[in-house]
N, C-alpha and C. Protein backbone atom coordinates (compact mmCIF):
# COMPACT_ATOMS: atom_id res chain seq x y z
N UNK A 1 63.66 105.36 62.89
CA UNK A 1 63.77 106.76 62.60
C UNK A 1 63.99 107.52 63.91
N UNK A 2 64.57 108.44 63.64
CA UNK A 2 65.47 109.19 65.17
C UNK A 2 65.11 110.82 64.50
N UNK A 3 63.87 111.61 65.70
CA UNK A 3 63.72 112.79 65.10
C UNK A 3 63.51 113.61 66.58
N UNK A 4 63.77 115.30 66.14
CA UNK A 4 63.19 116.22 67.53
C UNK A 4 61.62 115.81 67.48
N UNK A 5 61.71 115.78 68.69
CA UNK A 5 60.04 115.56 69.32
C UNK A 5 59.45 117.25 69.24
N UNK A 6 58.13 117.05 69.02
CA UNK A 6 57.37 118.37 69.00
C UNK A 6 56.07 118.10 70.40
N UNK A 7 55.58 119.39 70.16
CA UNK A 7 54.60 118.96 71.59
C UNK A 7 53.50 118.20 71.00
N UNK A 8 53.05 117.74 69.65
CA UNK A 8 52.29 116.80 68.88
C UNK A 8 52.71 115.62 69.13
N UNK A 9 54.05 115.34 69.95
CA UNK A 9 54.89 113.62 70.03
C UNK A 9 54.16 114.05 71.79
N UNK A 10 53.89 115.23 72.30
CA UNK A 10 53.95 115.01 74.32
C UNK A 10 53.29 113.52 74.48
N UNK A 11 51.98 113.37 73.91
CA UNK A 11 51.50 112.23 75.15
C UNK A 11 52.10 111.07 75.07
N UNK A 12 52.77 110.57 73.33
CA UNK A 12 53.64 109.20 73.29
C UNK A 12 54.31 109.43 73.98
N UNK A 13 55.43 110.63 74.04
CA UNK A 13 56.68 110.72 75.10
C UNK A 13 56.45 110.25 76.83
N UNK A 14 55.39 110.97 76.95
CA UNK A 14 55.24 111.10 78.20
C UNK A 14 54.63 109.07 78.97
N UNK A 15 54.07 108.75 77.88
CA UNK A 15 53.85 107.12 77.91
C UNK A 15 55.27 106.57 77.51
N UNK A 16 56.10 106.37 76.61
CA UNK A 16 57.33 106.07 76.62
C UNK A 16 57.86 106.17 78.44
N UNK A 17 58.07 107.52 78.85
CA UNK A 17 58.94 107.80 80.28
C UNK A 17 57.83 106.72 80.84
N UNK A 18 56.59 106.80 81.29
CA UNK A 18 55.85 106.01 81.77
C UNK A 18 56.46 104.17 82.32
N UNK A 19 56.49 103.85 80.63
CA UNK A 19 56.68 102.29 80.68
C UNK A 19 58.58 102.69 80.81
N UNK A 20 59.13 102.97 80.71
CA UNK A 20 60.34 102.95 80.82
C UNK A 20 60.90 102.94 81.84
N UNK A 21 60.10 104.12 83.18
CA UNK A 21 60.41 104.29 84.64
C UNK A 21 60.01 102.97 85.45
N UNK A 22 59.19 102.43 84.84
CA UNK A 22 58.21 101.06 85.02
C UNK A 22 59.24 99.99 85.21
N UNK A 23 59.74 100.23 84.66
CA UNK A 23 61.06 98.80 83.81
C UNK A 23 62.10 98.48 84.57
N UNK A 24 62.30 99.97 85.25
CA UNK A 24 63.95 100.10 86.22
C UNK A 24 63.46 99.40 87.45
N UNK A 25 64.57 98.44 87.63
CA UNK A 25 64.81 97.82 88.70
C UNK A 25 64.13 96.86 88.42
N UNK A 26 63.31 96.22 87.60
CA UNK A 26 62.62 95.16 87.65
C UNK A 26 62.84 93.96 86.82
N UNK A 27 62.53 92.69 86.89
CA UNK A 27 62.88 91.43 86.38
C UNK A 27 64.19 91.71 85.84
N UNK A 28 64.94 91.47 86.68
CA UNK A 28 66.84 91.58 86.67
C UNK A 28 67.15 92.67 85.87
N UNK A 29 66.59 93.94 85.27
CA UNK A 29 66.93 95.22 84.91
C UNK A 29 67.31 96.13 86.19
N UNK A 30 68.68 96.48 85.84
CA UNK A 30 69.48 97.04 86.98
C UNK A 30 68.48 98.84 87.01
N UNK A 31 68.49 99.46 87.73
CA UNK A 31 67.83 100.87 87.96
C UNK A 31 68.49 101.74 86.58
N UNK A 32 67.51 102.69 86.29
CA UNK A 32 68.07 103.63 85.44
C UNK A 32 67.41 105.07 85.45
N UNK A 33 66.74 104.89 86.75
CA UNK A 33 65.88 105.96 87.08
C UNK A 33 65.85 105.93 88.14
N UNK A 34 66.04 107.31 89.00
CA UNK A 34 66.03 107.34 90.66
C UNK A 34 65.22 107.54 91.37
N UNK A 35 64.00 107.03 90.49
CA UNK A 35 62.53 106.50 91.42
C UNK A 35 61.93 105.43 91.25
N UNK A 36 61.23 104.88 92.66
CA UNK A 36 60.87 103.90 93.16
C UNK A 36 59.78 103.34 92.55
N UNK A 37 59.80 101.93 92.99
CA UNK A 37 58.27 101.17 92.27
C UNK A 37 57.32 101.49 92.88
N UNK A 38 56.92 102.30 94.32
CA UNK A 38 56.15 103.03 94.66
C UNK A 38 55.35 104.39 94.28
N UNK A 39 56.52 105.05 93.53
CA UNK A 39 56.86 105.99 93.60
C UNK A 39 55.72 106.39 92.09
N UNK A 40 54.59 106.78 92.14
CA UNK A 40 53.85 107.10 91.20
C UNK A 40 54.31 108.27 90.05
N UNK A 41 53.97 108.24 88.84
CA UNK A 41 54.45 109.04 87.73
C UNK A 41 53.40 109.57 87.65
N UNK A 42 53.52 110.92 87.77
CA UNK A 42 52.56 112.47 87.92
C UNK A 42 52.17 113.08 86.55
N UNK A 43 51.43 112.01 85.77
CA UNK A 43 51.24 112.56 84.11
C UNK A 43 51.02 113.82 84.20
N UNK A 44 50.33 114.79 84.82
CA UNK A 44 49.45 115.78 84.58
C UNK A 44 50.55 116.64 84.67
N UNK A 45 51.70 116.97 86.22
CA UNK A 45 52.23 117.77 86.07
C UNK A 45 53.49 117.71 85.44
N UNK A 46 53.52 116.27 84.63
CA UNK A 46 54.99 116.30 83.76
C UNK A 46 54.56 116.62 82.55
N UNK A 47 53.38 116.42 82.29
CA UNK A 47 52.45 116.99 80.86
C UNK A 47 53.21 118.67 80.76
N UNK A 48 52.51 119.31 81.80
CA UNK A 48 52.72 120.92 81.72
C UNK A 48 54.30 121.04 81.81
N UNK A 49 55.01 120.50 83.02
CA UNK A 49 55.71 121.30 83.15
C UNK A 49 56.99 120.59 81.58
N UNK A 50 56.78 119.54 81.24
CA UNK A 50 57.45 119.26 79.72
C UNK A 50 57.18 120.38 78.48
N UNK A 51 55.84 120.64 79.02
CA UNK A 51 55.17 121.69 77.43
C UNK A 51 56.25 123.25 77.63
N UNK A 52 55.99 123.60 78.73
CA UNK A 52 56.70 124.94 79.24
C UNK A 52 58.20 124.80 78.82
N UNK A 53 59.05 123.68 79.02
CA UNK A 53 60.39 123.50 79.25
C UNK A 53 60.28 123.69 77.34
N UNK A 54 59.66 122.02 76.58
CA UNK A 54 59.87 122.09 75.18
C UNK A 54 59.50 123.88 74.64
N UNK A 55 58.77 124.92 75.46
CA UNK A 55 58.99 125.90 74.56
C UNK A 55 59.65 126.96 74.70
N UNK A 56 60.47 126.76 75.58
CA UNK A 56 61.38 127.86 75.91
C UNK A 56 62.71 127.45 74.83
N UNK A 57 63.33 129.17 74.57
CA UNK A 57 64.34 128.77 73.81
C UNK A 57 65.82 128.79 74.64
N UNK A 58 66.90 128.68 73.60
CA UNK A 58 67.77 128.09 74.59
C UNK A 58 68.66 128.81 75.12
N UNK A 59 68.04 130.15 75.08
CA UNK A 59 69.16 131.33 76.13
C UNK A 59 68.12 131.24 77.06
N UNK A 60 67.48 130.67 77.69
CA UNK A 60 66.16 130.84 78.53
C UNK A 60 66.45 129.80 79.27
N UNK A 61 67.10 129.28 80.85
CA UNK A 61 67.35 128.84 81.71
C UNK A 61 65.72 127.74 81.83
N UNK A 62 66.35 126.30 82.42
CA UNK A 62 65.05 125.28 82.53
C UNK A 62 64.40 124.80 81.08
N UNK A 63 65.07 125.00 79.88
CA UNK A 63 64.84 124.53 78.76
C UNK A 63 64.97 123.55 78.36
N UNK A 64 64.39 122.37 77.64
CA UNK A 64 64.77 121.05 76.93
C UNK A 64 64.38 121.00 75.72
N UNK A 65 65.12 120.01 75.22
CA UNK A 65 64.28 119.34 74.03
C UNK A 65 64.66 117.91 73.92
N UNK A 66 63.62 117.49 73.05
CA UNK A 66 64.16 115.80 73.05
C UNK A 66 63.42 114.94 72.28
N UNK A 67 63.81 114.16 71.20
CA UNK A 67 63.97 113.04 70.19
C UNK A 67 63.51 112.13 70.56
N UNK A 68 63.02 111.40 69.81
CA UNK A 68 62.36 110.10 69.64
C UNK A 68 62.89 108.74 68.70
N UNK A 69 63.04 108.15 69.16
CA UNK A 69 63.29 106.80 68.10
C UNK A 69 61.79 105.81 67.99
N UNK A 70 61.47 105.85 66.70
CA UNK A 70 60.36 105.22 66.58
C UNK A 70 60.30 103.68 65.35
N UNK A 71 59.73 102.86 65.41
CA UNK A 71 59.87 101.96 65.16
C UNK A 71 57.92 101.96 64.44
N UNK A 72 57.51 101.82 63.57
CA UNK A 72 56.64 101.50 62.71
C UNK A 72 55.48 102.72 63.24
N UNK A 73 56.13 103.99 63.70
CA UNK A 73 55.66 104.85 63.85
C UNK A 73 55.25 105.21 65.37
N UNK A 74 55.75 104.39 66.13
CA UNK A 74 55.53 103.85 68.14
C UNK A 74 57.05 104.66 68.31
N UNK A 75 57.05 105.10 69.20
CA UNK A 75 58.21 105.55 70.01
C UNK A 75 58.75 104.50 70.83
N UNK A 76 59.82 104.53 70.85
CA UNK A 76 60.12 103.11 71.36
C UNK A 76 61.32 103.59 72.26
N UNK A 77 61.65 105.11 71.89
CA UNK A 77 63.16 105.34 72.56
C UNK A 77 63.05 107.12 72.89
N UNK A 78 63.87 107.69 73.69
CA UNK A 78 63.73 108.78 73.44
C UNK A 78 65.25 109.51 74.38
N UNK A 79 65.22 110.18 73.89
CA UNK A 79 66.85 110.96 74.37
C UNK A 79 66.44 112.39 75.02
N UNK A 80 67.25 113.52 75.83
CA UNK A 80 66.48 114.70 75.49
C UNK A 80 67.96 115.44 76.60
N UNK A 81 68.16 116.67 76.34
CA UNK A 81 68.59 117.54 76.73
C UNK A 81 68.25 118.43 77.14
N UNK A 82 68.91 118.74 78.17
CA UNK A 82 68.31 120.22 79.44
C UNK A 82 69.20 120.90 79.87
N UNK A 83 68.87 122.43 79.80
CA UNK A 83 69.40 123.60 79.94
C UNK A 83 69.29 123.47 81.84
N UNK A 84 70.52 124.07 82.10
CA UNK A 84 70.49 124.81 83.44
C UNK A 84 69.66 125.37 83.98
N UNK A 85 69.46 125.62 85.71
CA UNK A 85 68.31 126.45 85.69
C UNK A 85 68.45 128.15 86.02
N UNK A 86 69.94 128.08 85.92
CA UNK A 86 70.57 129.47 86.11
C UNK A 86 71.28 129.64 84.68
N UNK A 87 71.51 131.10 83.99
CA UNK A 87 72.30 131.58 82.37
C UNK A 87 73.82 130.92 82.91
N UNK A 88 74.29 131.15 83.71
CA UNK A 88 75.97 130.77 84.17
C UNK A 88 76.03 129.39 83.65
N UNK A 89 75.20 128.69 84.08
CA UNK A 89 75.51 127.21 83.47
C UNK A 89 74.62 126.43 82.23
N UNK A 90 74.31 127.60 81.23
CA UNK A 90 73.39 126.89 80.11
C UNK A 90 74.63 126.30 79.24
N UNK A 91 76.03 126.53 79.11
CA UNK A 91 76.72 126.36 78.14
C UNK A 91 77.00 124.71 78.57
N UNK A 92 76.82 124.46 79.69
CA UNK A 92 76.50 122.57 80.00
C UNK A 92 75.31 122.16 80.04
N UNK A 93 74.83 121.24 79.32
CA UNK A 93 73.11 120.37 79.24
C UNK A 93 73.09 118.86 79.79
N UNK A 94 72.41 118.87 80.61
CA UNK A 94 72.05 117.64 81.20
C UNK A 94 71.33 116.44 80.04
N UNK A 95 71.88 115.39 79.80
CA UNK A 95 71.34 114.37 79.12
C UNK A 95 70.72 112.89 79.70
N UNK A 96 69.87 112.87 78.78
CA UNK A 96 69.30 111.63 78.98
C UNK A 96 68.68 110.44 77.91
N UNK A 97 68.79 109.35 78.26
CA UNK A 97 68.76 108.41 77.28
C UNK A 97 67.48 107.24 78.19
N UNK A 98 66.50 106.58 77.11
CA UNK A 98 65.59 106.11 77.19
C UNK A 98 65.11 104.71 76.45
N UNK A 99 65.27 103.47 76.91
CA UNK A 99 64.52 102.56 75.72
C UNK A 99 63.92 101.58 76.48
N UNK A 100 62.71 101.34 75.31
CA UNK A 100 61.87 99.83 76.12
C UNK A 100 63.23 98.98 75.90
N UNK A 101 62.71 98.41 77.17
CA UNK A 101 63.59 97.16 77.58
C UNK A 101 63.83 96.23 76.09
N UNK A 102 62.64 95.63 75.46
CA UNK A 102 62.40 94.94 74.53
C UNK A 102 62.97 95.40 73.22
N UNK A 103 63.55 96.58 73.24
CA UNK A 103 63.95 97.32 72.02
C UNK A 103 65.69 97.48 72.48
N UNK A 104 66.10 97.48 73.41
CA UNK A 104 67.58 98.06 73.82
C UNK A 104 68.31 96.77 72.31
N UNK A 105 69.53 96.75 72.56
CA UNK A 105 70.82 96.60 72.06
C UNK A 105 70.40 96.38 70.54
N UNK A 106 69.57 97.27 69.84
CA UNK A 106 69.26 97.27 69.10
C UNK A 106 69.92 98.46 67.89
N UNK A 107 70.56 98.92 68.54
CA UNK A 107 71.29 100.12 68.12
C UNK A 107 70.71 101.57 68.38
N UNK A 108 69.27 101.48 68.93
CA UNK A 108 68.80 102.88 69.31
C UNK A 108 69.09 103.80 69.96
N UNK A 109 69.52 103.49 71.00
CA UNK A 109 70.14 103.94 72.30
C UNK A 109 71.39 105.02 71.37
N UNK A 110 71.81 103.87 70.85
CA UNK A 110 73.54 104.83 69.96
C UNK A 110 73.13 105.92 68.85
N UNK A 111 72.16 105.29 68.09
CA UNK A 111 71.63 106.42 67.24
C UNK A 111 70.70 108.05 67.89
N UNK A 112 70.19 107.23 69.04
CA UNK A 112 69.54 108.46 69.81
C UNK A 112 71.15 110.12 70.51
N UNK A 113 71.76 109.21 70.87
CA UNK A 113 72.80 109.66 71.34
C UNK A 113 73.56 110.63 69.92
N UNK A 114 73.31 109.91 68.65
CA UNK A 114 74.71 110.22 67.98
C UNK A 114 73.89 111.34 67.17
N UNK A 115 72.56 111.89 66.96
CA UNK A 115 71.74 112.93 66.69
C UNK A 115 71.86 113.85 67.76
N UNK A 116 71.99 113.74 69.11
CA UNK A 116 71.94 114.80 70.08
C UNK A 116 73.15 115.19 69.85
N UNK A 117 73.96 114.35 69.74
CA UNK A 117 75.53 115.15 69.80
C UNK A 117 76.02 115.95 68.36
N UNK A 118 75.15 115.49 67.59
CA UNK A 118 74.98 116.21 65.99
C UNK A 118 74.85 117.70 66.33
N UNK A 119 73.66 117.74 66.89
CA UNK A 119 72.61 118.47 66.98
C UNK A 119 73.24 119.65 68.23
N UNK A 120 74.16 119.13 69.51
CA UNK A 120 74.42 120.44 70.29
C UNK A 120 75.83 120.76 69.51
N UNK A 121 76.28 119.61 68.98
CA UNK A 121 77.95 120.56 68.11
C UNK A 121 77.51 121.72 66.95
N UNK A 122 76.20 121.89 66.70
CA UNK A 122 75.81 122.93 65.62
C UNK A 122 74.92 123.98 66.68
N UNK A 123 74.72 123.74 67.98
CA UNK A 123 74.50 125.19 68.68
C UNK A 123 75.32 125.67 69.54
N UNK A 124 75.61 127.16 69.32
CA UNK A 124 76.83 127.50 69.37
C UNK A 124 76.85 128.21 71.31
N UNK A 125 75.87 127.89 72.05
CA UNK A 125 75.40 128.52 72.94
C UNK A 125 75.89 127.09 73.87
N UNK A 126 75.97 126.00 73.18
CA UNK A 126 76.80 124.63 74.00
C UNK A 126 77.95 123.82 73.71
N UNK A 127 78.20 123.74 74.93
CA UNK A 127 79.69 123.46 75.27
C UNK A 127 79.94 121.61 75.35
N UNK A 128 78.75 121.92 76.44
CA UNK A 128 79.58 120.19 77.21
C UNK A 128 78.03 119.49 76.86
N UNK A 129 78.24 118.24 77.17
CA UNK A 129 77.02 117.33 77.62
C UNK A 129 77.34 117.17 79.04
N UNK A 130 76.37 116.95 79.80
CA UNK A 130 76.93 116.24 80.39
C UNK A 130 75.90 114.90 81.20
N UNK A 131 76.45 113.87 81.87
CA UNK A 131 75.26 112.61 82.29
C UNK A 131 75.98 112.06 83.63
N UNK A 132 74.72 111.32 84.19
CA UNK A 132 74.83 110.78 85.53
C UNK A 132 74.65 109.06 84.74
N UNK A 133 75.28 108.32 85.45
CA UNK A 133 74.71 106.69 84.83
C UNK A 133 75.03 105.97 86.04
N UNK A 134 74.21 104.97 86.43
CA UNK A 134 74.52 104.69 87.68
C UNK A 134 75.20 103.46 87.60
N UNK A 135 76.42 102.79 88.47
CA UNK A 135 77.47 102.33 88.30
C UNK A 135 77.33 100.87 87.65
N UNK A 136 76.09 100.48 88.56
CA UNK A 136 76.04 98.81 87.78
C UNK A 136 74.93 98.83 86.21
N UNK A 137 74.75 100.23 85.60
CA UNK A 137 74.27 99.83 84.08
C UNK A 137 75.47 99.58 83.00
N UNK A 138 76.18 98.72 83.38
CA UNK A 138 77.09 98.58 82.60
C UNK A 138 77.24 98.98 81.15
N UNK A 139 76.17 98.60 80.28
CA UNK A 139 75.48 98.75 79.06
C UNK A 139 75.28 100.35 78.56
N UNK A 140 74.85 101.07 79.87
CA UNK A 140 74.66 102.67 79.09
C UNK A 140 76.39 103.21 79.15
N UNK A 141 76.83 102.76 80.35
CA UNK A 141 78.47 103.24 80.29
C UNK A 141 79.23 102.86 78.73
N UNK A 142 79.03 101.76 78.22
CA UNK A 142 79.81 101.69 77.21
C UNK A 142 79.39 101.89 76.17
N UNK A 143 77.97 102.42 76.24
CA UNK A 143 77.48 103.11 74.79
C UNK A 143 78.00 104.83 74.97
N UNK A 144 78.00 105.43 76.55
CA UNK A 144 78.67 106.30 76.61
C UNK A 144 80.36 106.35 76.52
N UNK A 145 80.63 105.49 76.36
CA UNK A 145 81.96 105.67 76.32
C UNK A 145 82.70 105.71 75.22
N UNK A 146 81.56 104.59 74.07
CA UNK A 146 82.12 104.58 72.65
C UNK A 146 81.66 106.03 71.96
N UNK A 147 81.13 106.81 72.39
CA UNK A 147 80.79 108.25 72.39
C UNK A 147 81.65 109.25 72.39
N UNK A 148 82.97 108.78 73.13
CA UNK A 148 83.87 109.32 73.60
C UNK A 148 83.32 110.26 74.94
N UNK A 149 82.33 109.89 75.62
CA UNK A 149 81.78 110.58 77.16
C UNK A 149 83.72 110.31 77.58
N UNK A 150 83.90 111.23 78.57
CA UNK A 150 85.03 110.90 79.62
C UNK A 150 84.41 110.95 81.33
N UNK A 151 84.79 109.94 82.16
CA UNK A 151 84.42 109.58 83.65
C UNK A 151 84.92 111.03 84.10
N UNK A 152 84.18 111.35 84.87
CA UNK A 152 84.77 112.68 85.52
C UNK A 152 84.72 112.25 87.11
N UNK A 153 84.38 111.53 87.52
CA UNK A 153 84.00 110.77 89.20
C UNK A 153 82.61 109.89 89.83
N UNK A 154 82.65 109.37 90.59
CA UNK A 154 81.68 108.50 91.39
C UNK A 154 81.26 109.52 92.51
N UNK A 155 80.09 109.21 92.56
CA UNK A 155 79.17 109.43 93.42
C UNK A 155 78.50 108.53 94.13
N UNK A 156 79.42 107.63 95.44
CA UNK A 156 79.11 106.88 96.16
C UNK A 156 77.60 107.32 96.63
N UNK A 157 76.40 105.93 96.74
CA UNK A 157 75.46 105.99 97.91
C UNK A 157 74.74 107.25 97.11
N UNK A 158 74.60 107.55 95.65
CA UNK A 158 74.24 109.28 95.16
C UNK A 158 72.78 109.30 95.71
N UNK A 159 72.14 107.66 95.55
CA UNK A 159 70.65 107.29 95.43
C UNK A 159 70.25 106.33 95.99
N UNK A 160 69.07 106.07 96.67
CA UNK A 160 68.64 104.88 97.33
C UNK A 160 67.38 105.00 96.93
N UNK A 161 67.25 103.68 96.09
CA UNK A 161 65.70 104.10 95.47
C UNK A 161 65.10 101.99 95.70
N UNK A 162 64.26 102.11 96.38
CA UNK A 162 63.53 100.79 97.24
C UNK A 162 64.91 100.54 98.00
N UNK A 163 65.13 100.94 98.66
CA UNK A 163 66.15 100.22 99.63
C UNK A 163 67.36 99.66 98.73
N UNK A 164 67.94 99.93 98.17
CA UNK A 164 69.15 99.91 96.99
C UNK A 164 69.93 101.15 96.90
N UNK A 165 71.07 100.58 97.23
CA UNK A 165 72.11 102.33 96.95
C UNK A 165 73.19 102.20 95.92
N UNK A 166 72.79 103.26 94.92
CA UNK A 166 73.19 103.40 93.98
C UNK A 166 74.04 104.61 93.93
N UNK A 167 75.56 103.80 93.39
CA UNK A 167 76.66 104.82 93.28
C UNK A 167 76.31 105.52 91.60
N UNK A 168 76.86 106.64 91.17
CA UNK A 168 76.49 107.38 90.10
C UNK A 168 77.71 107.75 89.34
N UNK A 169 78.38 107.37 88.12
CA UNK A 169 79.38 108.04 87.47
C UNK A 169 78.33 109.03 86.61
N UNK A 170 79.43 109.93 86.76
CA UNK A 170 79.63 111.49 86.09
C UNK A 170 80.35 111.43 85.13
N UNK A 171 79.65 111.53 84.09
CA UNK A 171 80.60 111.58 82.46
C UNK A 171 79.73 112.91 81.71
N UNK A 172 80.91 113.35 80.78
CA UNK A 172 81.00 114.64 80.40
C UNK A 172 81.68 114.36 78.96
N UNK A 173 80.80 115.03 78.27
CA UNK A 173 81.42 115.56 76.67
C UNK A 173 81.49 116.74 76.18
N UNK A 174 82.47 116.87 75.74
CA UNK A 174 83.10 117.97 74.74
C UNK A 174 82.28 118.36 73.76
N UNK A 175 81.58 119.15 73.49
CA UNK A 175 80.98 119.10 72.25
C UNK A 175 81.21 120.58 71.46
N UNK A 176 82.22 121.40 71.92
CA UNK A 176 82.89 122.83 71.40
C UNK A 176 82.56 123.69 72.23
N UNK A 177 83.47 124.79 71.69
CA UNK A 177 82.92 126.02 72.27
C UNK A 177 81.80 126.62 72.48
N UNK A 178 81.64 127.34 73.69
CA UNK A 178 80.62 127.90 73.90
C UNK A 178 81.20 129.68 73.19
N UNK A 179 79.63 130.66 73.08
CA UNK A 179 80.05 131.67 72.10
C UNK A 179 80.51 132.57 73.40
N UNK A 180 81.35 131.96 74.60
CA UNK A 180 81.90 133.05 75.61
C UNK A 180 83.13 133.20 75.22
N UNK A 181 83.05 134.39 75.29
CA UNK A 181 85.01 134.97 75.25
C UNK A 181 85.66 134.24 76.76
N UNK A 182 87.00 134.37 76.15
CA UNK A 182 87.73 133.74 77.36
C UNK A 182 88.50 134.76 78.14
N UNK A 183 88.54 135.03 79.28
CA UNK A 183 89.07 135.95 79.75
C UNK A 183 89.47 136.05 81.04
């Protein structure tokens, strides 16, 4: 099941990102997050500052929201979209995609994706998606691609996370007009 998360889903979510950030880079899982195995996950202030973001609405700059894929009622996956932190650029949303390792090519990943893109083609305040994927996840590129995402460029060296440098494609979707006149 693939649904919007409410702040009643925060603490699974926030354990989901947990074990998920956990995962990157480790036992031959290529990075999918641009922090380190050092690099501690700050429950408390991703608690708040997630609650603030999930309640802002979406003419309101620094906004998100974001879905869950759950499996016998466990979150197992989660997707989520984010507003700009300036009005000039809310009509593009930053995306992101999430799964336990143990759950990927399972079709979640695609179903998580194919509800967000449902979901910003019916608000009329967004335009684009858009995502960073870093060059050797081969696997998220071609779930973005059967998406119809288009490459917009590389970002040599974007990240060095444990001593690893990671180049970054930039892919971007269409998802309609935004409600700006053109002029």
């Amino acid at each position: 099941m693939i649904r919007l998360l409410t702040l009643d889903d925060l603490e699974q979510y926030l354990d989901l990102c947990a074990q998920t950030g956990a995962e990157s880079g480790r036992d031959g899982d290529g990075y999918h997050g641009p922090y380190g195995r050092a690099e501690p996950f700050l429950v408390d202030s991703m608690r708040e500052r997630t609650r603030e973001r999930w309640s802002k609405s979406l003419d309101v700059p620094g906004w998100r929201r974001a879905w869950g894929a759950f499996a016998d009622d466990v979150m197992i996956g989660c997707g989520d979209v984010a507003g700009g932190d300036i009005a000039a650029d809310l009509h593009r949303v930053d995306l992101g995609i999430a799964v336990l390792r143990r759950h990927r090519r399972g079709g979640h990943g695609g179903r998580l994706l194919a509800e967000i893109i449902r979901w910003c083609r019916v608000q009329p305040s967004i335009a684009w998606l858009d995502l960073g994927v870093f060059a050797d996840n081969t696997g998220a590129q071609a779930l973005f691609d059967r998406a119809g995402f288009q490459r917009r460029g590389v970002s040599v060296d974007r990240w060095r996370v444990d001593g690893v440098r990671l180049d970054e494609i930039a892919m971007s979707l269409d998802v309609g007009s935004s409600d700006c006149d053109e002029g």
